[in-house]
N, C-alpha and C. Protein backbone atom coordinates (compact mmCIF):
# COMPACT_ATOMS: atom_id res chain seq x y z
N UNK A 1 -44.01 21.78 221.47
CA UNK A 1 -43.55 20.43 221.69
C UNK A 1 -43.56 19.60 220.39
N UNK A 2 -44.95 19.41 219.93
CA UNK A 2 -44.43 18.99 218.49
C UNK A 2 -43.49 19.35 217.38
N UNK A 3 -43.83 21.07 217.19
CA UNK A 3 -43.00 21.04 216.26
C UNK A 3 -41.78 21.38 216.52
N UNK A 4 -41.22 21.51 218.28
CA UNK A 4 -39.74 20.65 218.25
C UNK A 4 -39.58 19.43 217.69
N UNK A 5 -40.50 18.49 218.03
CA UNK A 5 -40.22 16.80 217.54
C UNK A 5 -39.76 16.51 216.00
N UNK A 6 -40.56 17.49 215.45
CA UNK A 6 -41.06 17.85 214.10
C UNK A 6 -39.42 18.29 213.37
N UNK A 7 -39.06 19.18 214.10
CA UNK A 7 -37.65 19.82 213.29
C UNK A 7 -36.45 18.62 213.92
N UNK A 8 -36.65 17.96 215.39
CA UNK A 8 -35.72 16.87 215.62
C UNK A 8 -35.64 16.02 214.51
N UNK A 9 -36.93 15.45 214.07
CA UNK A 9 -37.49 14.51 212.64
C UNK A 9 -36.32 14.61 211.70
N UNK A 10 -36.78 15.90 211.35
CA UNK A 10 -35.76 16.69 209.74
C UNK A 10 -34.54 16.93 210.08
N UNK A 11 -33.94 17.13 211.05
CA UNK A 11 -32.14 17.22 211.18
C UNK A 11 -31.64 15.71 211.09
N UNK A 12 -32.73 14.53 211.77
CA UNK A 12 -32.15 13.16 211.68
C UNK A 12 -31.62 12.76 210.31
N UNK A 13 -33.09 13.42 209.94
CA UNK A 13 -33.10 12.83 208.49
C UNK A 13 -32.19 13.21 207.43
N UNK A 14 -31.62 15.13 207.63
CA UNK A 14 -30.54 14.95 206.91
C UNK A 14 -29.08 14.70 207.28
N UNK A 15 -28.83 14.29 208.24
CA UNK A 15 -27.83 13.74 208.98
C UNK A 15 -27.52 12.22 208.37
N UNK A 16 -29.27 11.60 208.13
CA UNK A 16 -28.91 10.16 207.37
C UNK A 16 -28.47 10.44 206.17
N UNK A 17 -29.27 11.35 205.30
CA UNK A 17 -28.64 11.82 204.34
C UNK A 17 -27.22 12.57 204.16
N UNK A 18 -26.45 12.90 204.81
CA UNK A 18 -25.27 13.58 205.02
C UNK A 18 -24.58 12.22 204.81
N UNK A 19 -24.89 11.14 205.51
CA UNK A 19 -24.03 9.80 205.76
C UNK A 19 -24.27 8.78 204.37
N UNK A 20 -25.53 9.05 204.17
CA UNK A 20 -25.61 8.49 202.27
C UNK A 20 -24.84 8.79 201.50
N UNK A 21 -24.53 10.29 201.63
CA UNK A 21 -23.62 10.74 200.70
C UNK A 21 -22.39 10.77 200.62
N UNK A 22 -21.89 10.58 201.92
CA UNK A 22 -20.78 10.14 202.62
C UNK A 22 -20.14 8.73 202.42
N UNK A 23 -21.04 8.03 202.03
CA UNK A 23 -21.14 6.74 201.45
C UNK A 23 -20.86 6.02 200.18
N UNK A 24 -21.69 7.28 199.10
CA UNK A 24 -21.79 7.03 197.89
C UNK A 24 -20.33 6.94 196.81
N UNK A 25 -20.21 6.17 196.27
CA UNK A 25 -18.59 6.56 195.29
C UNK A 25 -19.18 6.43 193.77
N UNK A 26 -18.66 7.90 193.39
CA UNK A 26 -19.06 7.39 192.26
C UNK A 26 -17.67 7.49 191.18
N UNK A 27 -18.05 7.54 189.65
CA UNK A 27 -16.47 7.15 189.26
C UNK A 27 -15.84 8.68 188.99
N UNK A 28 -14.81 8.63 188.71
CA UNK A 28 -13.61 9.71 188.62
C UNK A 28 -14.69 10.64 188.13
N UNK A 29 -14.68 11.74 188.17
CA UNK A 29 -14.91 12.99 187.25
C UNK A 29 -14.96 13.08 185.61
N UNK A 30 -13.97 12.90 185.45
CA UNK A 30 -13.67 12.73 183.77
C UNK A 30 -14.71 11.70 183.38
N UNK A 31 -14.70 10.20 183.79
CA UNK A 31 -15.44 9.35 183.72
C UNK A 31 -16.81 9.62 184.09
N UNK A 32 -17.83 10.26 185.01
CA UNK A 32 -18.82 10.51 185.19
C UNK A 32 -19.31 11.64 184.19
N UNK A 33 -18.31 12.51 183.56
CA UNK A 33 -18.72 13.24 182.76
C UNK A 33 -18.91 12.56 181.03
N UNK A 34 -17.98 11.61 181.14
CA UNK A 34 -18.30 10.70 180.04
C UNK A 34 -19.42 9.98 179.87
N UNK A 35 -19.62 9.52 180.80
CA UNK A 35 -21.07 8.40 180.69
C UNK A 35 -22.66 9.18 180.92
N UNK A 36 -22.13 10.38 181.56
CA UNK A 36 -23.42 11.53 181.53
C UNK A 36 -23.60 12.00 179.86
N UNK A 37 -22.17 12.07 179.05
CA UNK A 37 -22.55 12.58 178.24
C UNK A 37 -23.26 11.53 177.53
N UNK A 38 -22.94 10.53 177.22
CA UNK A 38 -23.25 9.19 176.14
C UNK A 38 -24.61 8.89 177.08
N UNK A 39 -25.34 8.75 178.10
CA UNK A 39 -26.54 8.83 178.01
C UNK A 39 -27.59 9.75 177.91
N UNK A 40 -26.99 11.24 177.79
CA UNK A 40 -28.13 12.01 177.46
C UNK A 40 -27.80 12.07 175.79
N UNK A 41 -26.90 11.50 174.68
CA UNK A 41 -26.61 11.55 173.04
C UNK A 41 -27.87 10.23 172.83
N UNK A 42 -27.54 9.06 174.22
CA UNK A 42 -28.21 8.07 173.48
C UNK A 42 -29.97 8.40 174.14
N UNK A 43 -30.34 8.99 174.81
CA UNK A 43 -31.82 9.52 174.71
C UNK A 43 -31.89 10.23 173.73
N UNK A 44 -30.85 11.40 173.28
CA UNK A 44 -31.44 12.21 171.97
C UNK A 44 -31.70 11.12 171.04
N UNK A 45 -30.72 10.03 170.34
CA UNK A 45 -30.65 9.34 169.15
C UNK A 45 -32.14 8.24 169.44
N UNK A 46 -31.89 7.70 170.59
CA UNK A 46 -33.26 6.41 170.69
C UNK A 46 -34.40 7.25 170.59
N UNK A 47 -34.95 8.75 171.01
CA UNK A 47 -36.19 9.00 171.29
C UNK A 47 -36.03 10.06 170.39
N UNK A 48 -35.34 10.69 169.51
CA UNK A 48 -35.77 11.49 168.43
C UNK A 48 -36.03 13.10 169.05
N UNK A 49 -35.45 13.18 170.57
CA UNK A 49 -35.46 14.48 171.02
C UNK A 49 -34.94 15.72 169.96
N UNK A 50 -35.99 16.48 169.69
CA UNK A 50 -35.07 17.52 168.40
C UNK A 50 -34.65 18.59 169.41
N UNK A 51 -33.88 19.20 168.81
CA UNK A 51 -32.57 20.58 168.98
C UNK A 51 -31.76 20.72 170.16
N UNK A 52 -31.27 18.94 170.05
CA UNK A 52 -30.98 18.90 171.17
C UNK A 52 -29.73 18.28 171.25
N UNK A 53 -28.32 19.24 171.42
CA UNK A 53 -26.78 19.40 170.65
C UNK A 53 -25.83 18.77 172.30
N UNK A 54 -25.80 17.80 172.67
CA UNK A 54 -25.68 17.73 173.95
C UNK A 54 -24.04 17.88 174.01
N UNK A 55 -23.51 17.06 173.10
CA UNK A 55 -22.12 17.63 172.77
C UNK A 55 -21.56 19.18 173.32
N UNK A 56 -22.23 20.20 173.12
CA UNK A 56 -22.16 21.65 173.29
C UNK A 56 -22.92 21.92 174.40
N UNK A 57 -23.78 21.16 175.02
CA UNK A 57 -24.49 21.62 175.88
C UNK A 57 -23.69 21.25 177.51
N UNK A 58 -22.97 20.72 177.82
CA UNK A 58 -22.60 20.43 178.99
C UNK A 58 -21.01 20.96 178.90
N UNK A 59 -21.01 21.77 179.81
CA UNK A 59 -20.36 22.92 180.87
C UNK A 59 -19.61 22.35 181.84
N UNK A 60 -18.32 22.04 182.27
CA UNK A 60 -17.33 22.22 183.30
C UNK A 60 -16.72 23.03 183.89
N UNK A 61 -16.83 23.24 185.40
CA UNK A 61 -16.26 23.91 185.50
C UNK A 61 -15.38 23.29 186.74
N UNK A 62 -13.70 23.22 186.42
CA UNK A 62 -13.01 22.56 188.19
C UNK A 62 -12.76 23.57 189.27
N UNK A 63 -12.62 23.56 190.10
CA UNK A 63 -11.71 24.07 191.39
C UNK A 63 -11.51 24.19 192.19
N UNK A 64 -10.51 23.52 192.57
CA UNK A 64 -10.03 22.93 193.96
C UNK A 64 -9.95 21.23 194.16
N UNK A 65 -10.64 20.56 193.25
CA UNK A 65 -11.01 18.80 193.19
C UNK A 65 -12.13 18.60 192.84
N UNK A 66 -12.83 20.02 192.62
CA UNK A 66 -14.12 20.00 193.24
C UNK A 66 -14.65 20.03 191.59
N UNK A 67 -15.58 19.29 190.72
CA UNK A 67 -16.29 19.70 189.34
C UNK A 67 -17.49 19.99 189.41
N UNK A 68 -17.98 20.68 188.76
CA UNK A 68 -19.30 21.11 188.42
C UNK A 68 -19.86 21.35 187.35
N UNK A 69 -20.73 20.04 186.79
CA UNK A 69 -21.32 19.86 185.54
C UNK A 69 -22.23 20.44 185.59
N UNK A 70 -22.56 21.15 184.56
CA UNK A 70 -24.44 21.94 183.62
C UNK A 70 -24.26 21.78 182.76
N UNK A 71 -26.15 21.78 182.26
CA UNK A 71 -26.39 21.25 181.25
C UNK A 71 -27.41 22.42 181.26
N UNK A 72 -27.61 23.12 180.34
CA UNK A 72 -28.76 24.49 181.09
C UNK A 72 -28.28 25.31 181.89
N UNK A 73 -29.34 25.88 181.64
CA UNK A 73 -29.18 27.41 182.68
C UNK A 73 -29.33 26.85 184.62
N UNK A 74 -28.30 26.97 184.80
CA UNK A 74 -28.46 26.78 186.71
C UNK A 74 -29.85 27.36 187.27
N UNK A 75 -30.71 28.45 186.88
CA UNK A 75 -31.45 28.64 187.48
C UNK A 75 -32.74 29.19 186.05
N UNK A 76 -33.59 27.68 186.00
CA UNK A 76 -34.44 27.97 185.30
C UNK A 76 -35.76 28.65 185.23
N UNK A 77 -35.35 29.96 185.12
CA UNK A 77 -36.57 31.15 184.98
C UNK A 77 -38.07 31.33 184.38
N UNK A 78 -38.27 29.91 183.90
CA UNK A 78 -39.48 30.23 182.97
C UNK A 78 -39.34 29.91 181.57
N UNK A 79 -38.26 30.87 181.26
CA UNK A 79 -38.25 31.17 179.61
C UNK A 79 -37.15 29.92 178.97
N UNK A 80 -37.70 29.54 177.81
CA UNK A 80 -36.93 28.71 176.99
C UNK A 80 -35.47 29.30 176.47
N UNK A 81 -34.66 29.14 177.33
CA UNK A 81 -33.45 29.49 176.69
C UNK A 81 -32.27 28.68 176.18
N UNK A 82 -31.64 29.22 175.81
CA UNK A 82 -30.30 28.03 175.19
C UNK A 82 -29.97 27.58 175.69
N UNK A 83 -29.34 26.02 175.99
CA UNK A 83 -28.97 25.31 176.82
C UNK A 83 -29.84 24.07 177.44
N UNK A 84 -31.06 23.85 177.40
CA UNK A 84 -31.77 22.89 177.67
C UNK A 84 -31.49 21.91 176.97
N UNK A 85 -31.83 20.90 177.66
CA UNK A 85 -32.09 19.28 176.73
C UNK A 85 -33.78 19.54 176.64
N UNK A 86 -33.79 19.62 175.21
CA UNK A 86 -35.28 19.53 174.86
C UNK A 86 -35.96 18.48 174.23
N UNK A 87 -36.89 17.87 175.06
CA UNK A 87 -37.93 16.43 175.14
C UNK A 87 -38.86 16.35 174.12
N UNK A 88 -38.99 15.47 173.18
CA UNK A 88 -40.22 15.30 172.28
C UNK A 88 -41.47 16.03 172.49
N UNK A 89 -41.72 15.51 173.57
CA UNK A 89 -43.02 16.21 174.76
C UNK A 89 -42.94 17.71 174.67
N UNK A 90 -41.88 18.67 174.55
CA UNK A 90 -41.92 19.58 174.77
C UNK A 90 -41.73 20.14 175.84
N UNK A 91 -41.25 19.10 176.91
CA UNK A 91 -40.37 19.48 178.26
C UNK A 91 -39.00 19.79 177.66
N UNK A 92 -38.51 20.44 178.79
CA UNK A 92 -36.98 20.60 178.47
C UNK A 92 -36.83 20.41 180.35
N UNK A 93 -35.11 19.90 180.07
CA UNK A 93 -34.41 19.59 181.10
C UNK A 93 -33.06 20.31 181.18
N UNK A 94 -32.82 20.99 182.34
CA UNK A 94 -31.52 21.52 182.82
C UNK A 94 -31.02 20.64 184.10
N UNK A 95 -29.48 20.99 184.49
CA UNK A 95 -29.15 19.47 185.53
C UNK A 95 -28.10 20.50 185.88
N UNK A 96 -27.48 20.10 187.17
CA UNK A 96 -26.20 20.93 187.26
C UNK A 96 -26.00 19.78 188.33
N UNK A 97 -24.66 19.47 188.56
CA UNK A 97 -24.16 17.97 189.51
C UNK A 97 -22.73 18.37 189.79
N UNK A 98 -22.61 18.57 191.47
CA UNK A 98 -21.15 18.92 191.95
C UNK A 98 -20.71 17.78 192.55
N UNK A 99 -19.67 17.79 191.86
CA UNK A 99 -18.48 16.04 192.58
C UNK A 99 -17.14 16.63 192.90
N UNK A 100 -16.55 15.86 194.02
CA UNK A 100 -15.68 16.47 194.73
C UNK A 100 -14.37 15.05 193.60
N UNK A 101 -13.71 15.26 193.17
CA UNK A 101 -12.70 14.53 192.97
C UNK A 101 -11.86 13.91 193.99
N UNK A 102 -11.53 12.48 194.10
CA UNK A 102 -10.81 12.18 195.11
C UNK A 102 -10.48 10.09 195.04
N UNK A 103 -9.33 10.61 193.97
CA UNK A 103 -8.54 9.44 193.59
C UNK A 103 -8.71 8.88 192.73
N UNK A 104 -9.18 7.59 193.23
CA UNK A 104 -9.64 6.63 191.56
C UNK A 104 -11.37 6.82 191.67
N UNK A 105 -11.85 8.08 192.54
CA UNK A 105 -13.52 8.02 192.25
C UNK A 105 -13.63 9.54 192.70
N UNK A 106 -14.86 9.64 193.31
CA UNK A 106 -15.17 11.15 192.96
C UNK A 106 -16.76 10.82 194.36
N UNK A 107 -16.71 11.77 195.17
CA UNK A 107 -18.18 11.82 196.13
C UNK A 107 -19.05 12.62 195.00
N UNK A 108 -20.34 12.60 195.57
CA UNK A 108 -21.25 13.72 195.10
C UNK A 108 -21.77 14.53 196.43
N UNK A 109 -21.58 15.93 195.48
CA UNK A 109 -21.22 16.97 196.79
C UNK A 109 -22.72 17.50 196.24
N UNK A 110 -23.46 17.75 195.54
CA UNK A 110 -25.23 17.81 195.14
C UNK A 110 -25.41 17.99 193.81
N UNK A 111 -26.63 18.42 193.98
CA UNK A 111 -26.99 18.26 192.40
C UNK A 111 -28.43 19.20 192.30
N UNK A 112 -29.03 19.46 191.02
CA UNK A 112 -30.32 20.36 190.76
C UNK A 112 -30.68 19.06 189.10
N UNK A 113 -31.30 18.63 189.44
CA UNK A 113 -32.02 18.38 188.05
C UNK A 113 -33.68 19.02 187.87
N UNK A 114 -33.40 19.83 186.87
CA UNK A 114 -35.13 20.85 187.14
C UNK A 114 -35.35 20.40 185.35
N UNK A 115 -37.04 19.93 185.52
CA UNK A 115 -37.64 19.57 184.67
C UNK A 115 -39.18 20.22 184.46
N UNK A 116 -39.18 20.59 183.28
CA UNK A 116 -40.32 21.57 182.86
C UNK A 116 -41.36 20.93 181.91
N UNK A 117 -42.28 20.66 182.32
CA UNK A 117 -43.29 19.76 181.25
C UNK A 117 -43.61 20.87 179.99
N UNK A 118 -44.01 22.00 180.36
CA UNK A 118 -43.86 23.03 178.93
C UNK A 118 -43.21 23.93 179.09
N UNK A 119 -42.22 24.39 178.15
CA UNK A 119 -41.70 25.42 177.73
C UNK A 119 -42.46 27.21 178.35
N UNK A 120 -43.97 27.11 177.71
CA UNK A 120 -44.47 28.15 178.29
C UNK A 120 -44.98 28.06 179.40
N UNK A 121 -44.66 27.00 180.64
CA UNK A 121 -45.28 27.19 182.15
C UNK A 121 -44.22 27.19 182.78
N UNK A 122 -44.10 27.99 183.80
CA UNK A 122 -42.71 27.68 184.60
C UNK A 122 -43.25 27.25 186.07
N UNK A 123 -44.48 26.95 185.79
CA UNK A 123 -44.90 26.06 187.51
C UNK A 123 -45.22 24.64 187.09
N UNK A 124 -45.32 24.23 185.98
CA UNK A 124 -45.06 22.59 185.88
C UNK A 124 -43.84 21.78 186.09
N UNK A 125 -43.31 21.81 187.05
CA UNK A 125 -42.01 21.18 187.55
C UNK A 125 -41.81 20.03 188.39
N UNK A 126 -40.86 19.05 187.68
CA UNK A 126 -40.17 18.55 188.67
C UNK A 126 -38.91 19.03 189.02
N UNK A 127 -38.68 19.80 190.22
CA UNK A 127 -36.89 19.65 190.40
C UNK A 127 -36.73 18.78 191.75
N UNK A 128 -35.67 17.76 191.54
CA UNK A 128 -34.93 16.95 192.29
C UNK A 128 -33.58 17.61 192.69
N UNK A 129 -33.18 18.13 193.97
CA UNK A 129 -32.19 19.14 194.77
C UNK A 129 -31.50 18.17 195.55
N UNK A 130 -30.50 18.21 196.13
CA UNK A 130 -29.80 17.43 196.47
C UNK A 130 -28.39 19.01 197.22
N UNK A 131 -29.01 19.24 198.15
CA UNK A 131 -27.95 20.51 198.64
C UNK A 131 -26.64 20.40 199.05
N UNK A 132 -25.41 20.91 198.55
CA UNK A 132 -24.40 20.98 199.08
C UNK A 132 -24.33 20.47 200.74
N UNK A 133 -24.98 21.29 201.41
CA UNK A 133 -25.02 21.68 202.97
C UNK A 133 -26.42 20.96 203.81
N UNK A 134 -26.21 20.94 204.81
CA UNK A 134 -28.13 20.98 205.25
C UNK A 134 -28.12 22.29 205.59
N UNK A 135 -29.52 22.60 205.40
CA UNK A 135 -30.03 23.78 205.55
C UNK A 135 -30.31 23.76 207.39
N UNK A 136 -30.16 25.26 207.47
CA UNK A 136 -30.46 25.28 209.19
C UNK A 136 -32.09 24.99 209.76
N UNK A 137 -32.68 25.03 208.67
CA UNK A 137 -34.10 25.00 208.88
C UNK A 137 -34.22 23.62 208.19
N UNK A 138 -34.27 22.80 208.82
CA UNK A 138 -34.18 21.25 207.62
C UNK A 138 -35.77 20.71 207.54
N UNK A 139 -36.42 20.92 208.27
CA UNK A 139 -38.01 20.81 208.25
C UNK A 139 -38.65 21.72 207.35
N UNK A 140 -38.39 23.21 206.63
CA UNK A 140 -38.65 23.74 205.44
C UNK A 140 -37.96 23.02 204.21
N UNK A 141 -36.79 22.79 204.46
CA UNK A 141 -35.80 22.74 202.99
C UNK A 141 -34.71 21.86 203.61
N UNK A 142 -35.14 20.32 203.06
CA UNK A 142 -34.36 19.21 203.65
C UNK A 142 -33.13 19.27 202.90
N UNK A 143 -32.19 18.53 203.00
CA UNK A 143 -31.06 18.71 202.44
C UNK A 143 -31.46 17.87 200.82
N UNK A 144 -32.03 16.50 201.02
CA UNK A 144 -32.71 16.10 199.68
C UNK A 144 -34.15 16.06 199.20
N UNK A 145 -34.55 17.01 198.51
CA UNK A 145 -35.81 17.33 198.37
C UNK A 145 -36.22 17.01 196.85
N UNK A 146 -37.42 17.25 196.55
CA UNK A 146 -38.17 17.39 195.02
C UNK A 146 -39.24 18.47 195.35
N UNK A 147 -39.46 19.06 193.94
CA UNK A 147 -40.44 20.24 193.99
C UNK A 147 -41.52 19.25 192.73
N UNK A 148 -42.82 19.08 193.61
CA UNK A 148 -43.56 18.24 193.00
C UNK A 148 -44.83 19.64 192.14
N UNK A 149 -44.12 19.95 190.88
CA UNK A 149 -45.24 21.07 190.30
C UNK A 149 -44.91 22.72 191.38
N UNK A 150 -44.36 23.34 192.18
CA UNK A 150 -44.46 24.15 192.55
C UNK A 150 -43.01 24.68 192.90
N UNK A 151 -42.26 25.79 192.90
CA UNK A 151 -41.66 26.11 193.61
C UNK A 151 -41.55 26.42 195.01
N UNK A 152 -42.79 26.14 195.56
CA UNK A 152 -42.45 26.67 197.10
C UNK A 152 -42.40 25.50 198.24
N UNK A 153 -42.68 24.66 197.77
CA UNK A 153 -43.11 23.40 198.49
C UNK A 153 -42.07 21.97 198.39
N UNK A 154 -40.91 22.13 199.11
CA UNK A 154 -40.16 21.41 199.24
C UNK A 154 -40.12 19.61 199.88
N UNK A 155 -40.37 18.77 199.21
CA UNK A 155 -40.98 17.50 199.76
C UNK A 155 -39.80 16.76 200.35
N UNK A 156 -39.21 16.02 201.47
CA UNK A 156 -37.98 15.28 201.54
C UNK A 156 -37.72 14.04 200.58
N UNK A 157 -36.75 13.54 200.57
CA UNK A 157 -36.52 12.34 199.65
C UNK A 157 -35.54 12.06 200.33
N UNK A 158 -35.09 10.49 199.61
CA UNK A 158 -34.21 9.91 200.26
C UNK A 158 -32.53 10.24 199.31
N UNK A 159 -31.64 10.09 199.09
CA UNK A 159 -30.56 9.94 198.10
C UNK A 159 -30.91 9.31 197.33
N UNK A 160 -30.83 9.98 195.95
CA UNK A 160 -30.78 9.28 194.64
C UNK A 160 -29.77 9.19 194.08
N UNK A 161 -29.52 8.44 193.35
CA UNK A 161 -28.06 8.61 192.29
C UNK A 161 -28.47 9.60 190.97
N UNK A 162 -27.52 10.50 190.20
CA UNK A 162 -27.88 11.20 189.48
C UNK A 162 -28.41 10.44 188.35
N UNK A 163 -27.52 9.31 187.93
CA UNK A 163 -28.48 8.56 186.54
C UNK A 163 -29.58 8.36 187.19
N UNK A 164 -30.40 7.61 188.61
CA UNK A 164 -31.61 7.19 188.69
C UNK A 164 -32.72 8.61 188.58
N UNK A 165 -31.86 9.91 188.95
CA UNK A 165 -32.83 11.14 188.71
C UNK A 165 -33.12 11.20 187.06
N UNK A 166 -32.42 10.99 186.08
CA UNK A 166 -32.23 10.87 184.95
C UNK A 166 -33.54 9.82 184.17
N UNK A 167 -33.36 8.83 184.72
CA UNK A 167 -33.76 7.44 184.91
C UNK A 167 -35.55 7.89 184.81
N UNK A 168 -35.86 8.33 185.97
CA UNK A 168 -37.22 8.53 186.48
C UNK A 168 -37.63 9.77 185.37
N UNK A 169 -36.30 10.76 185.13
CA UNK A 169 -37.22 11.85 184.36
C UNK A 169 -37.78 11.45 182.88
N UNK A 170 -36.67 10.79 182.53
CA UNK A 170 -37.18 10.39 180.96
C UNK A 170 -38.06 9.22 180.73
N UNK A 171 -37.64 7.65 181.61
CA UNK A 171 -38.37 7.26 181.40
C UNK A 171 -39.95 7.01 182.14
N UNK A 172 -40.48 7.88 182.77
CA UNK A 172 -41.36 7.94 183.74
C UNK A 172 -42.31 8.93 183.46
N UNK A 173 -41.24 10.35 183.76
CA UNK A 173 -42.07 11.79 183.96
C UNK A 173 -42.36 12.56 182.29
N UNK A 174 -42.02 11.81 181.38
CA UNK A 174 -41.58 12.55 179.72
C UNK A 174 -43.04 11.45 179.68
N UNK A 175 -43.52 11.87 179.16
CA UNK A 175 -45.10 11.12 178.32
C UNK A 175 -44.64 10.30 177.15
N UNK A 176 -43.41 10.74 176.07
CA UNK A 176 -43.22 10.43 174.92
C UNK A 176 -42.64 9.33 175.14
N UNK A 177 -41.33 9.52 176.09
CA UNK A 177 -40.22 8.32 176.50
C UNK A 177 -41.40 7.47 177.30
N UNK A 178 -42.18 7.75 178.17
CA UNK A 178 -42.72 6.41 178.87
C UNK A 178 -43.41 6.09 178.77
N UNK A 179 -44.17 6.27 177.39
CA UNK A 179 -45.00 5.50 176.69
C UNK A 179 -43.88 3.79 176.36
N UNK A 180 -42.65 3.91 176.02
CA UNK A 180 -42.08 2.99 175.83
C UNK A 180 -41.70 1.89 176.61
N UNK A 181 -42.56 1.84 177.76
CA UNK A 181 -42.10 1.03 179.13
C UNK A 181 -43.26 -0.32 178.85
């Protein structure tokens, strides 16, 4: 009985979330890829992030209306590899963000922003998920979740916008950047 109530809970909830997103407009494609790029150049330039080429680092890919920006490796393994935005701190950040194109704006269809406080731990994490779909099991793996330090432990959240995931990682979760607050 409860944990029917329990999984009723988590389908509401991504159903509200289905309708957030359903909601959200954000700008054209081209344009969201522009202003993604000029705020992760102007964190490298304001905070002195070294080896960190963002120009080269972000990845398009279209098809169908549909875009899909990375910045990093889609599925961060542990190991420091090419492609991160790498943090003073010695975090590095990978992001991947799917937008459906559609007119003079663009939905957001999800997103992965996964953040690594060191290079050599791959269980110090924040990732902020944002799933294409809801999951059939929405009480394990909500449709908008964060992984607070663990991979296995999926927490719900509400819709974020991708700059405010951005927002919270650098100036909040980076020690170096939020010392500046």
């Amino acid at each position: 009985m409860l944990l029917e109530a329990a999984r009723r809970r988590a389908l509401d909830r991504d159903s509200h979330i289905g309708e957030c997103v359903a909601n959200l407009r954000l700008p054209p494609p081209k344009r969201f890829l522009t202003q993604l790029r000029a705020y992760l150049i102007h964190q490298r330039d304001e905070y002195r992030h070294p080896g960190t080429h963002v120009e080269g680092l972000l990845r398009k890919v279209e098809s169908n209306r549909q875009w899909t920006l990375n910045l990093g490796p889609t599925i961060d393994k542990g190991s420091l590899e090419t492609g991160h935005f790498v943090l003073r701190s010695g975090a590095r950040m990978s992001c991947g963000i799917t937008l459906r194109e559609e007119g003079s704006h663009s939905s957001l269809v999800g997103y992965r922003f996964d953040y690594r406080f060191h290079a050599q731990s791959a269980e110090s994490v924040f990732r902020f998920d944002l799933r294409k779909e809801a999951h059939s099991f929405a009480l394990k793996e909500a449709r908008a979740h964060v992984h607070l330090g663990t991979e296995a432990i999926r927490i719900p959240t509400i819709l974020i916008d991708p700059f405010e995931v951005l927002d919270y990682l650098f100036y909040v979760a980076d020690p170096h950047v939020g010392g500046y607050l």
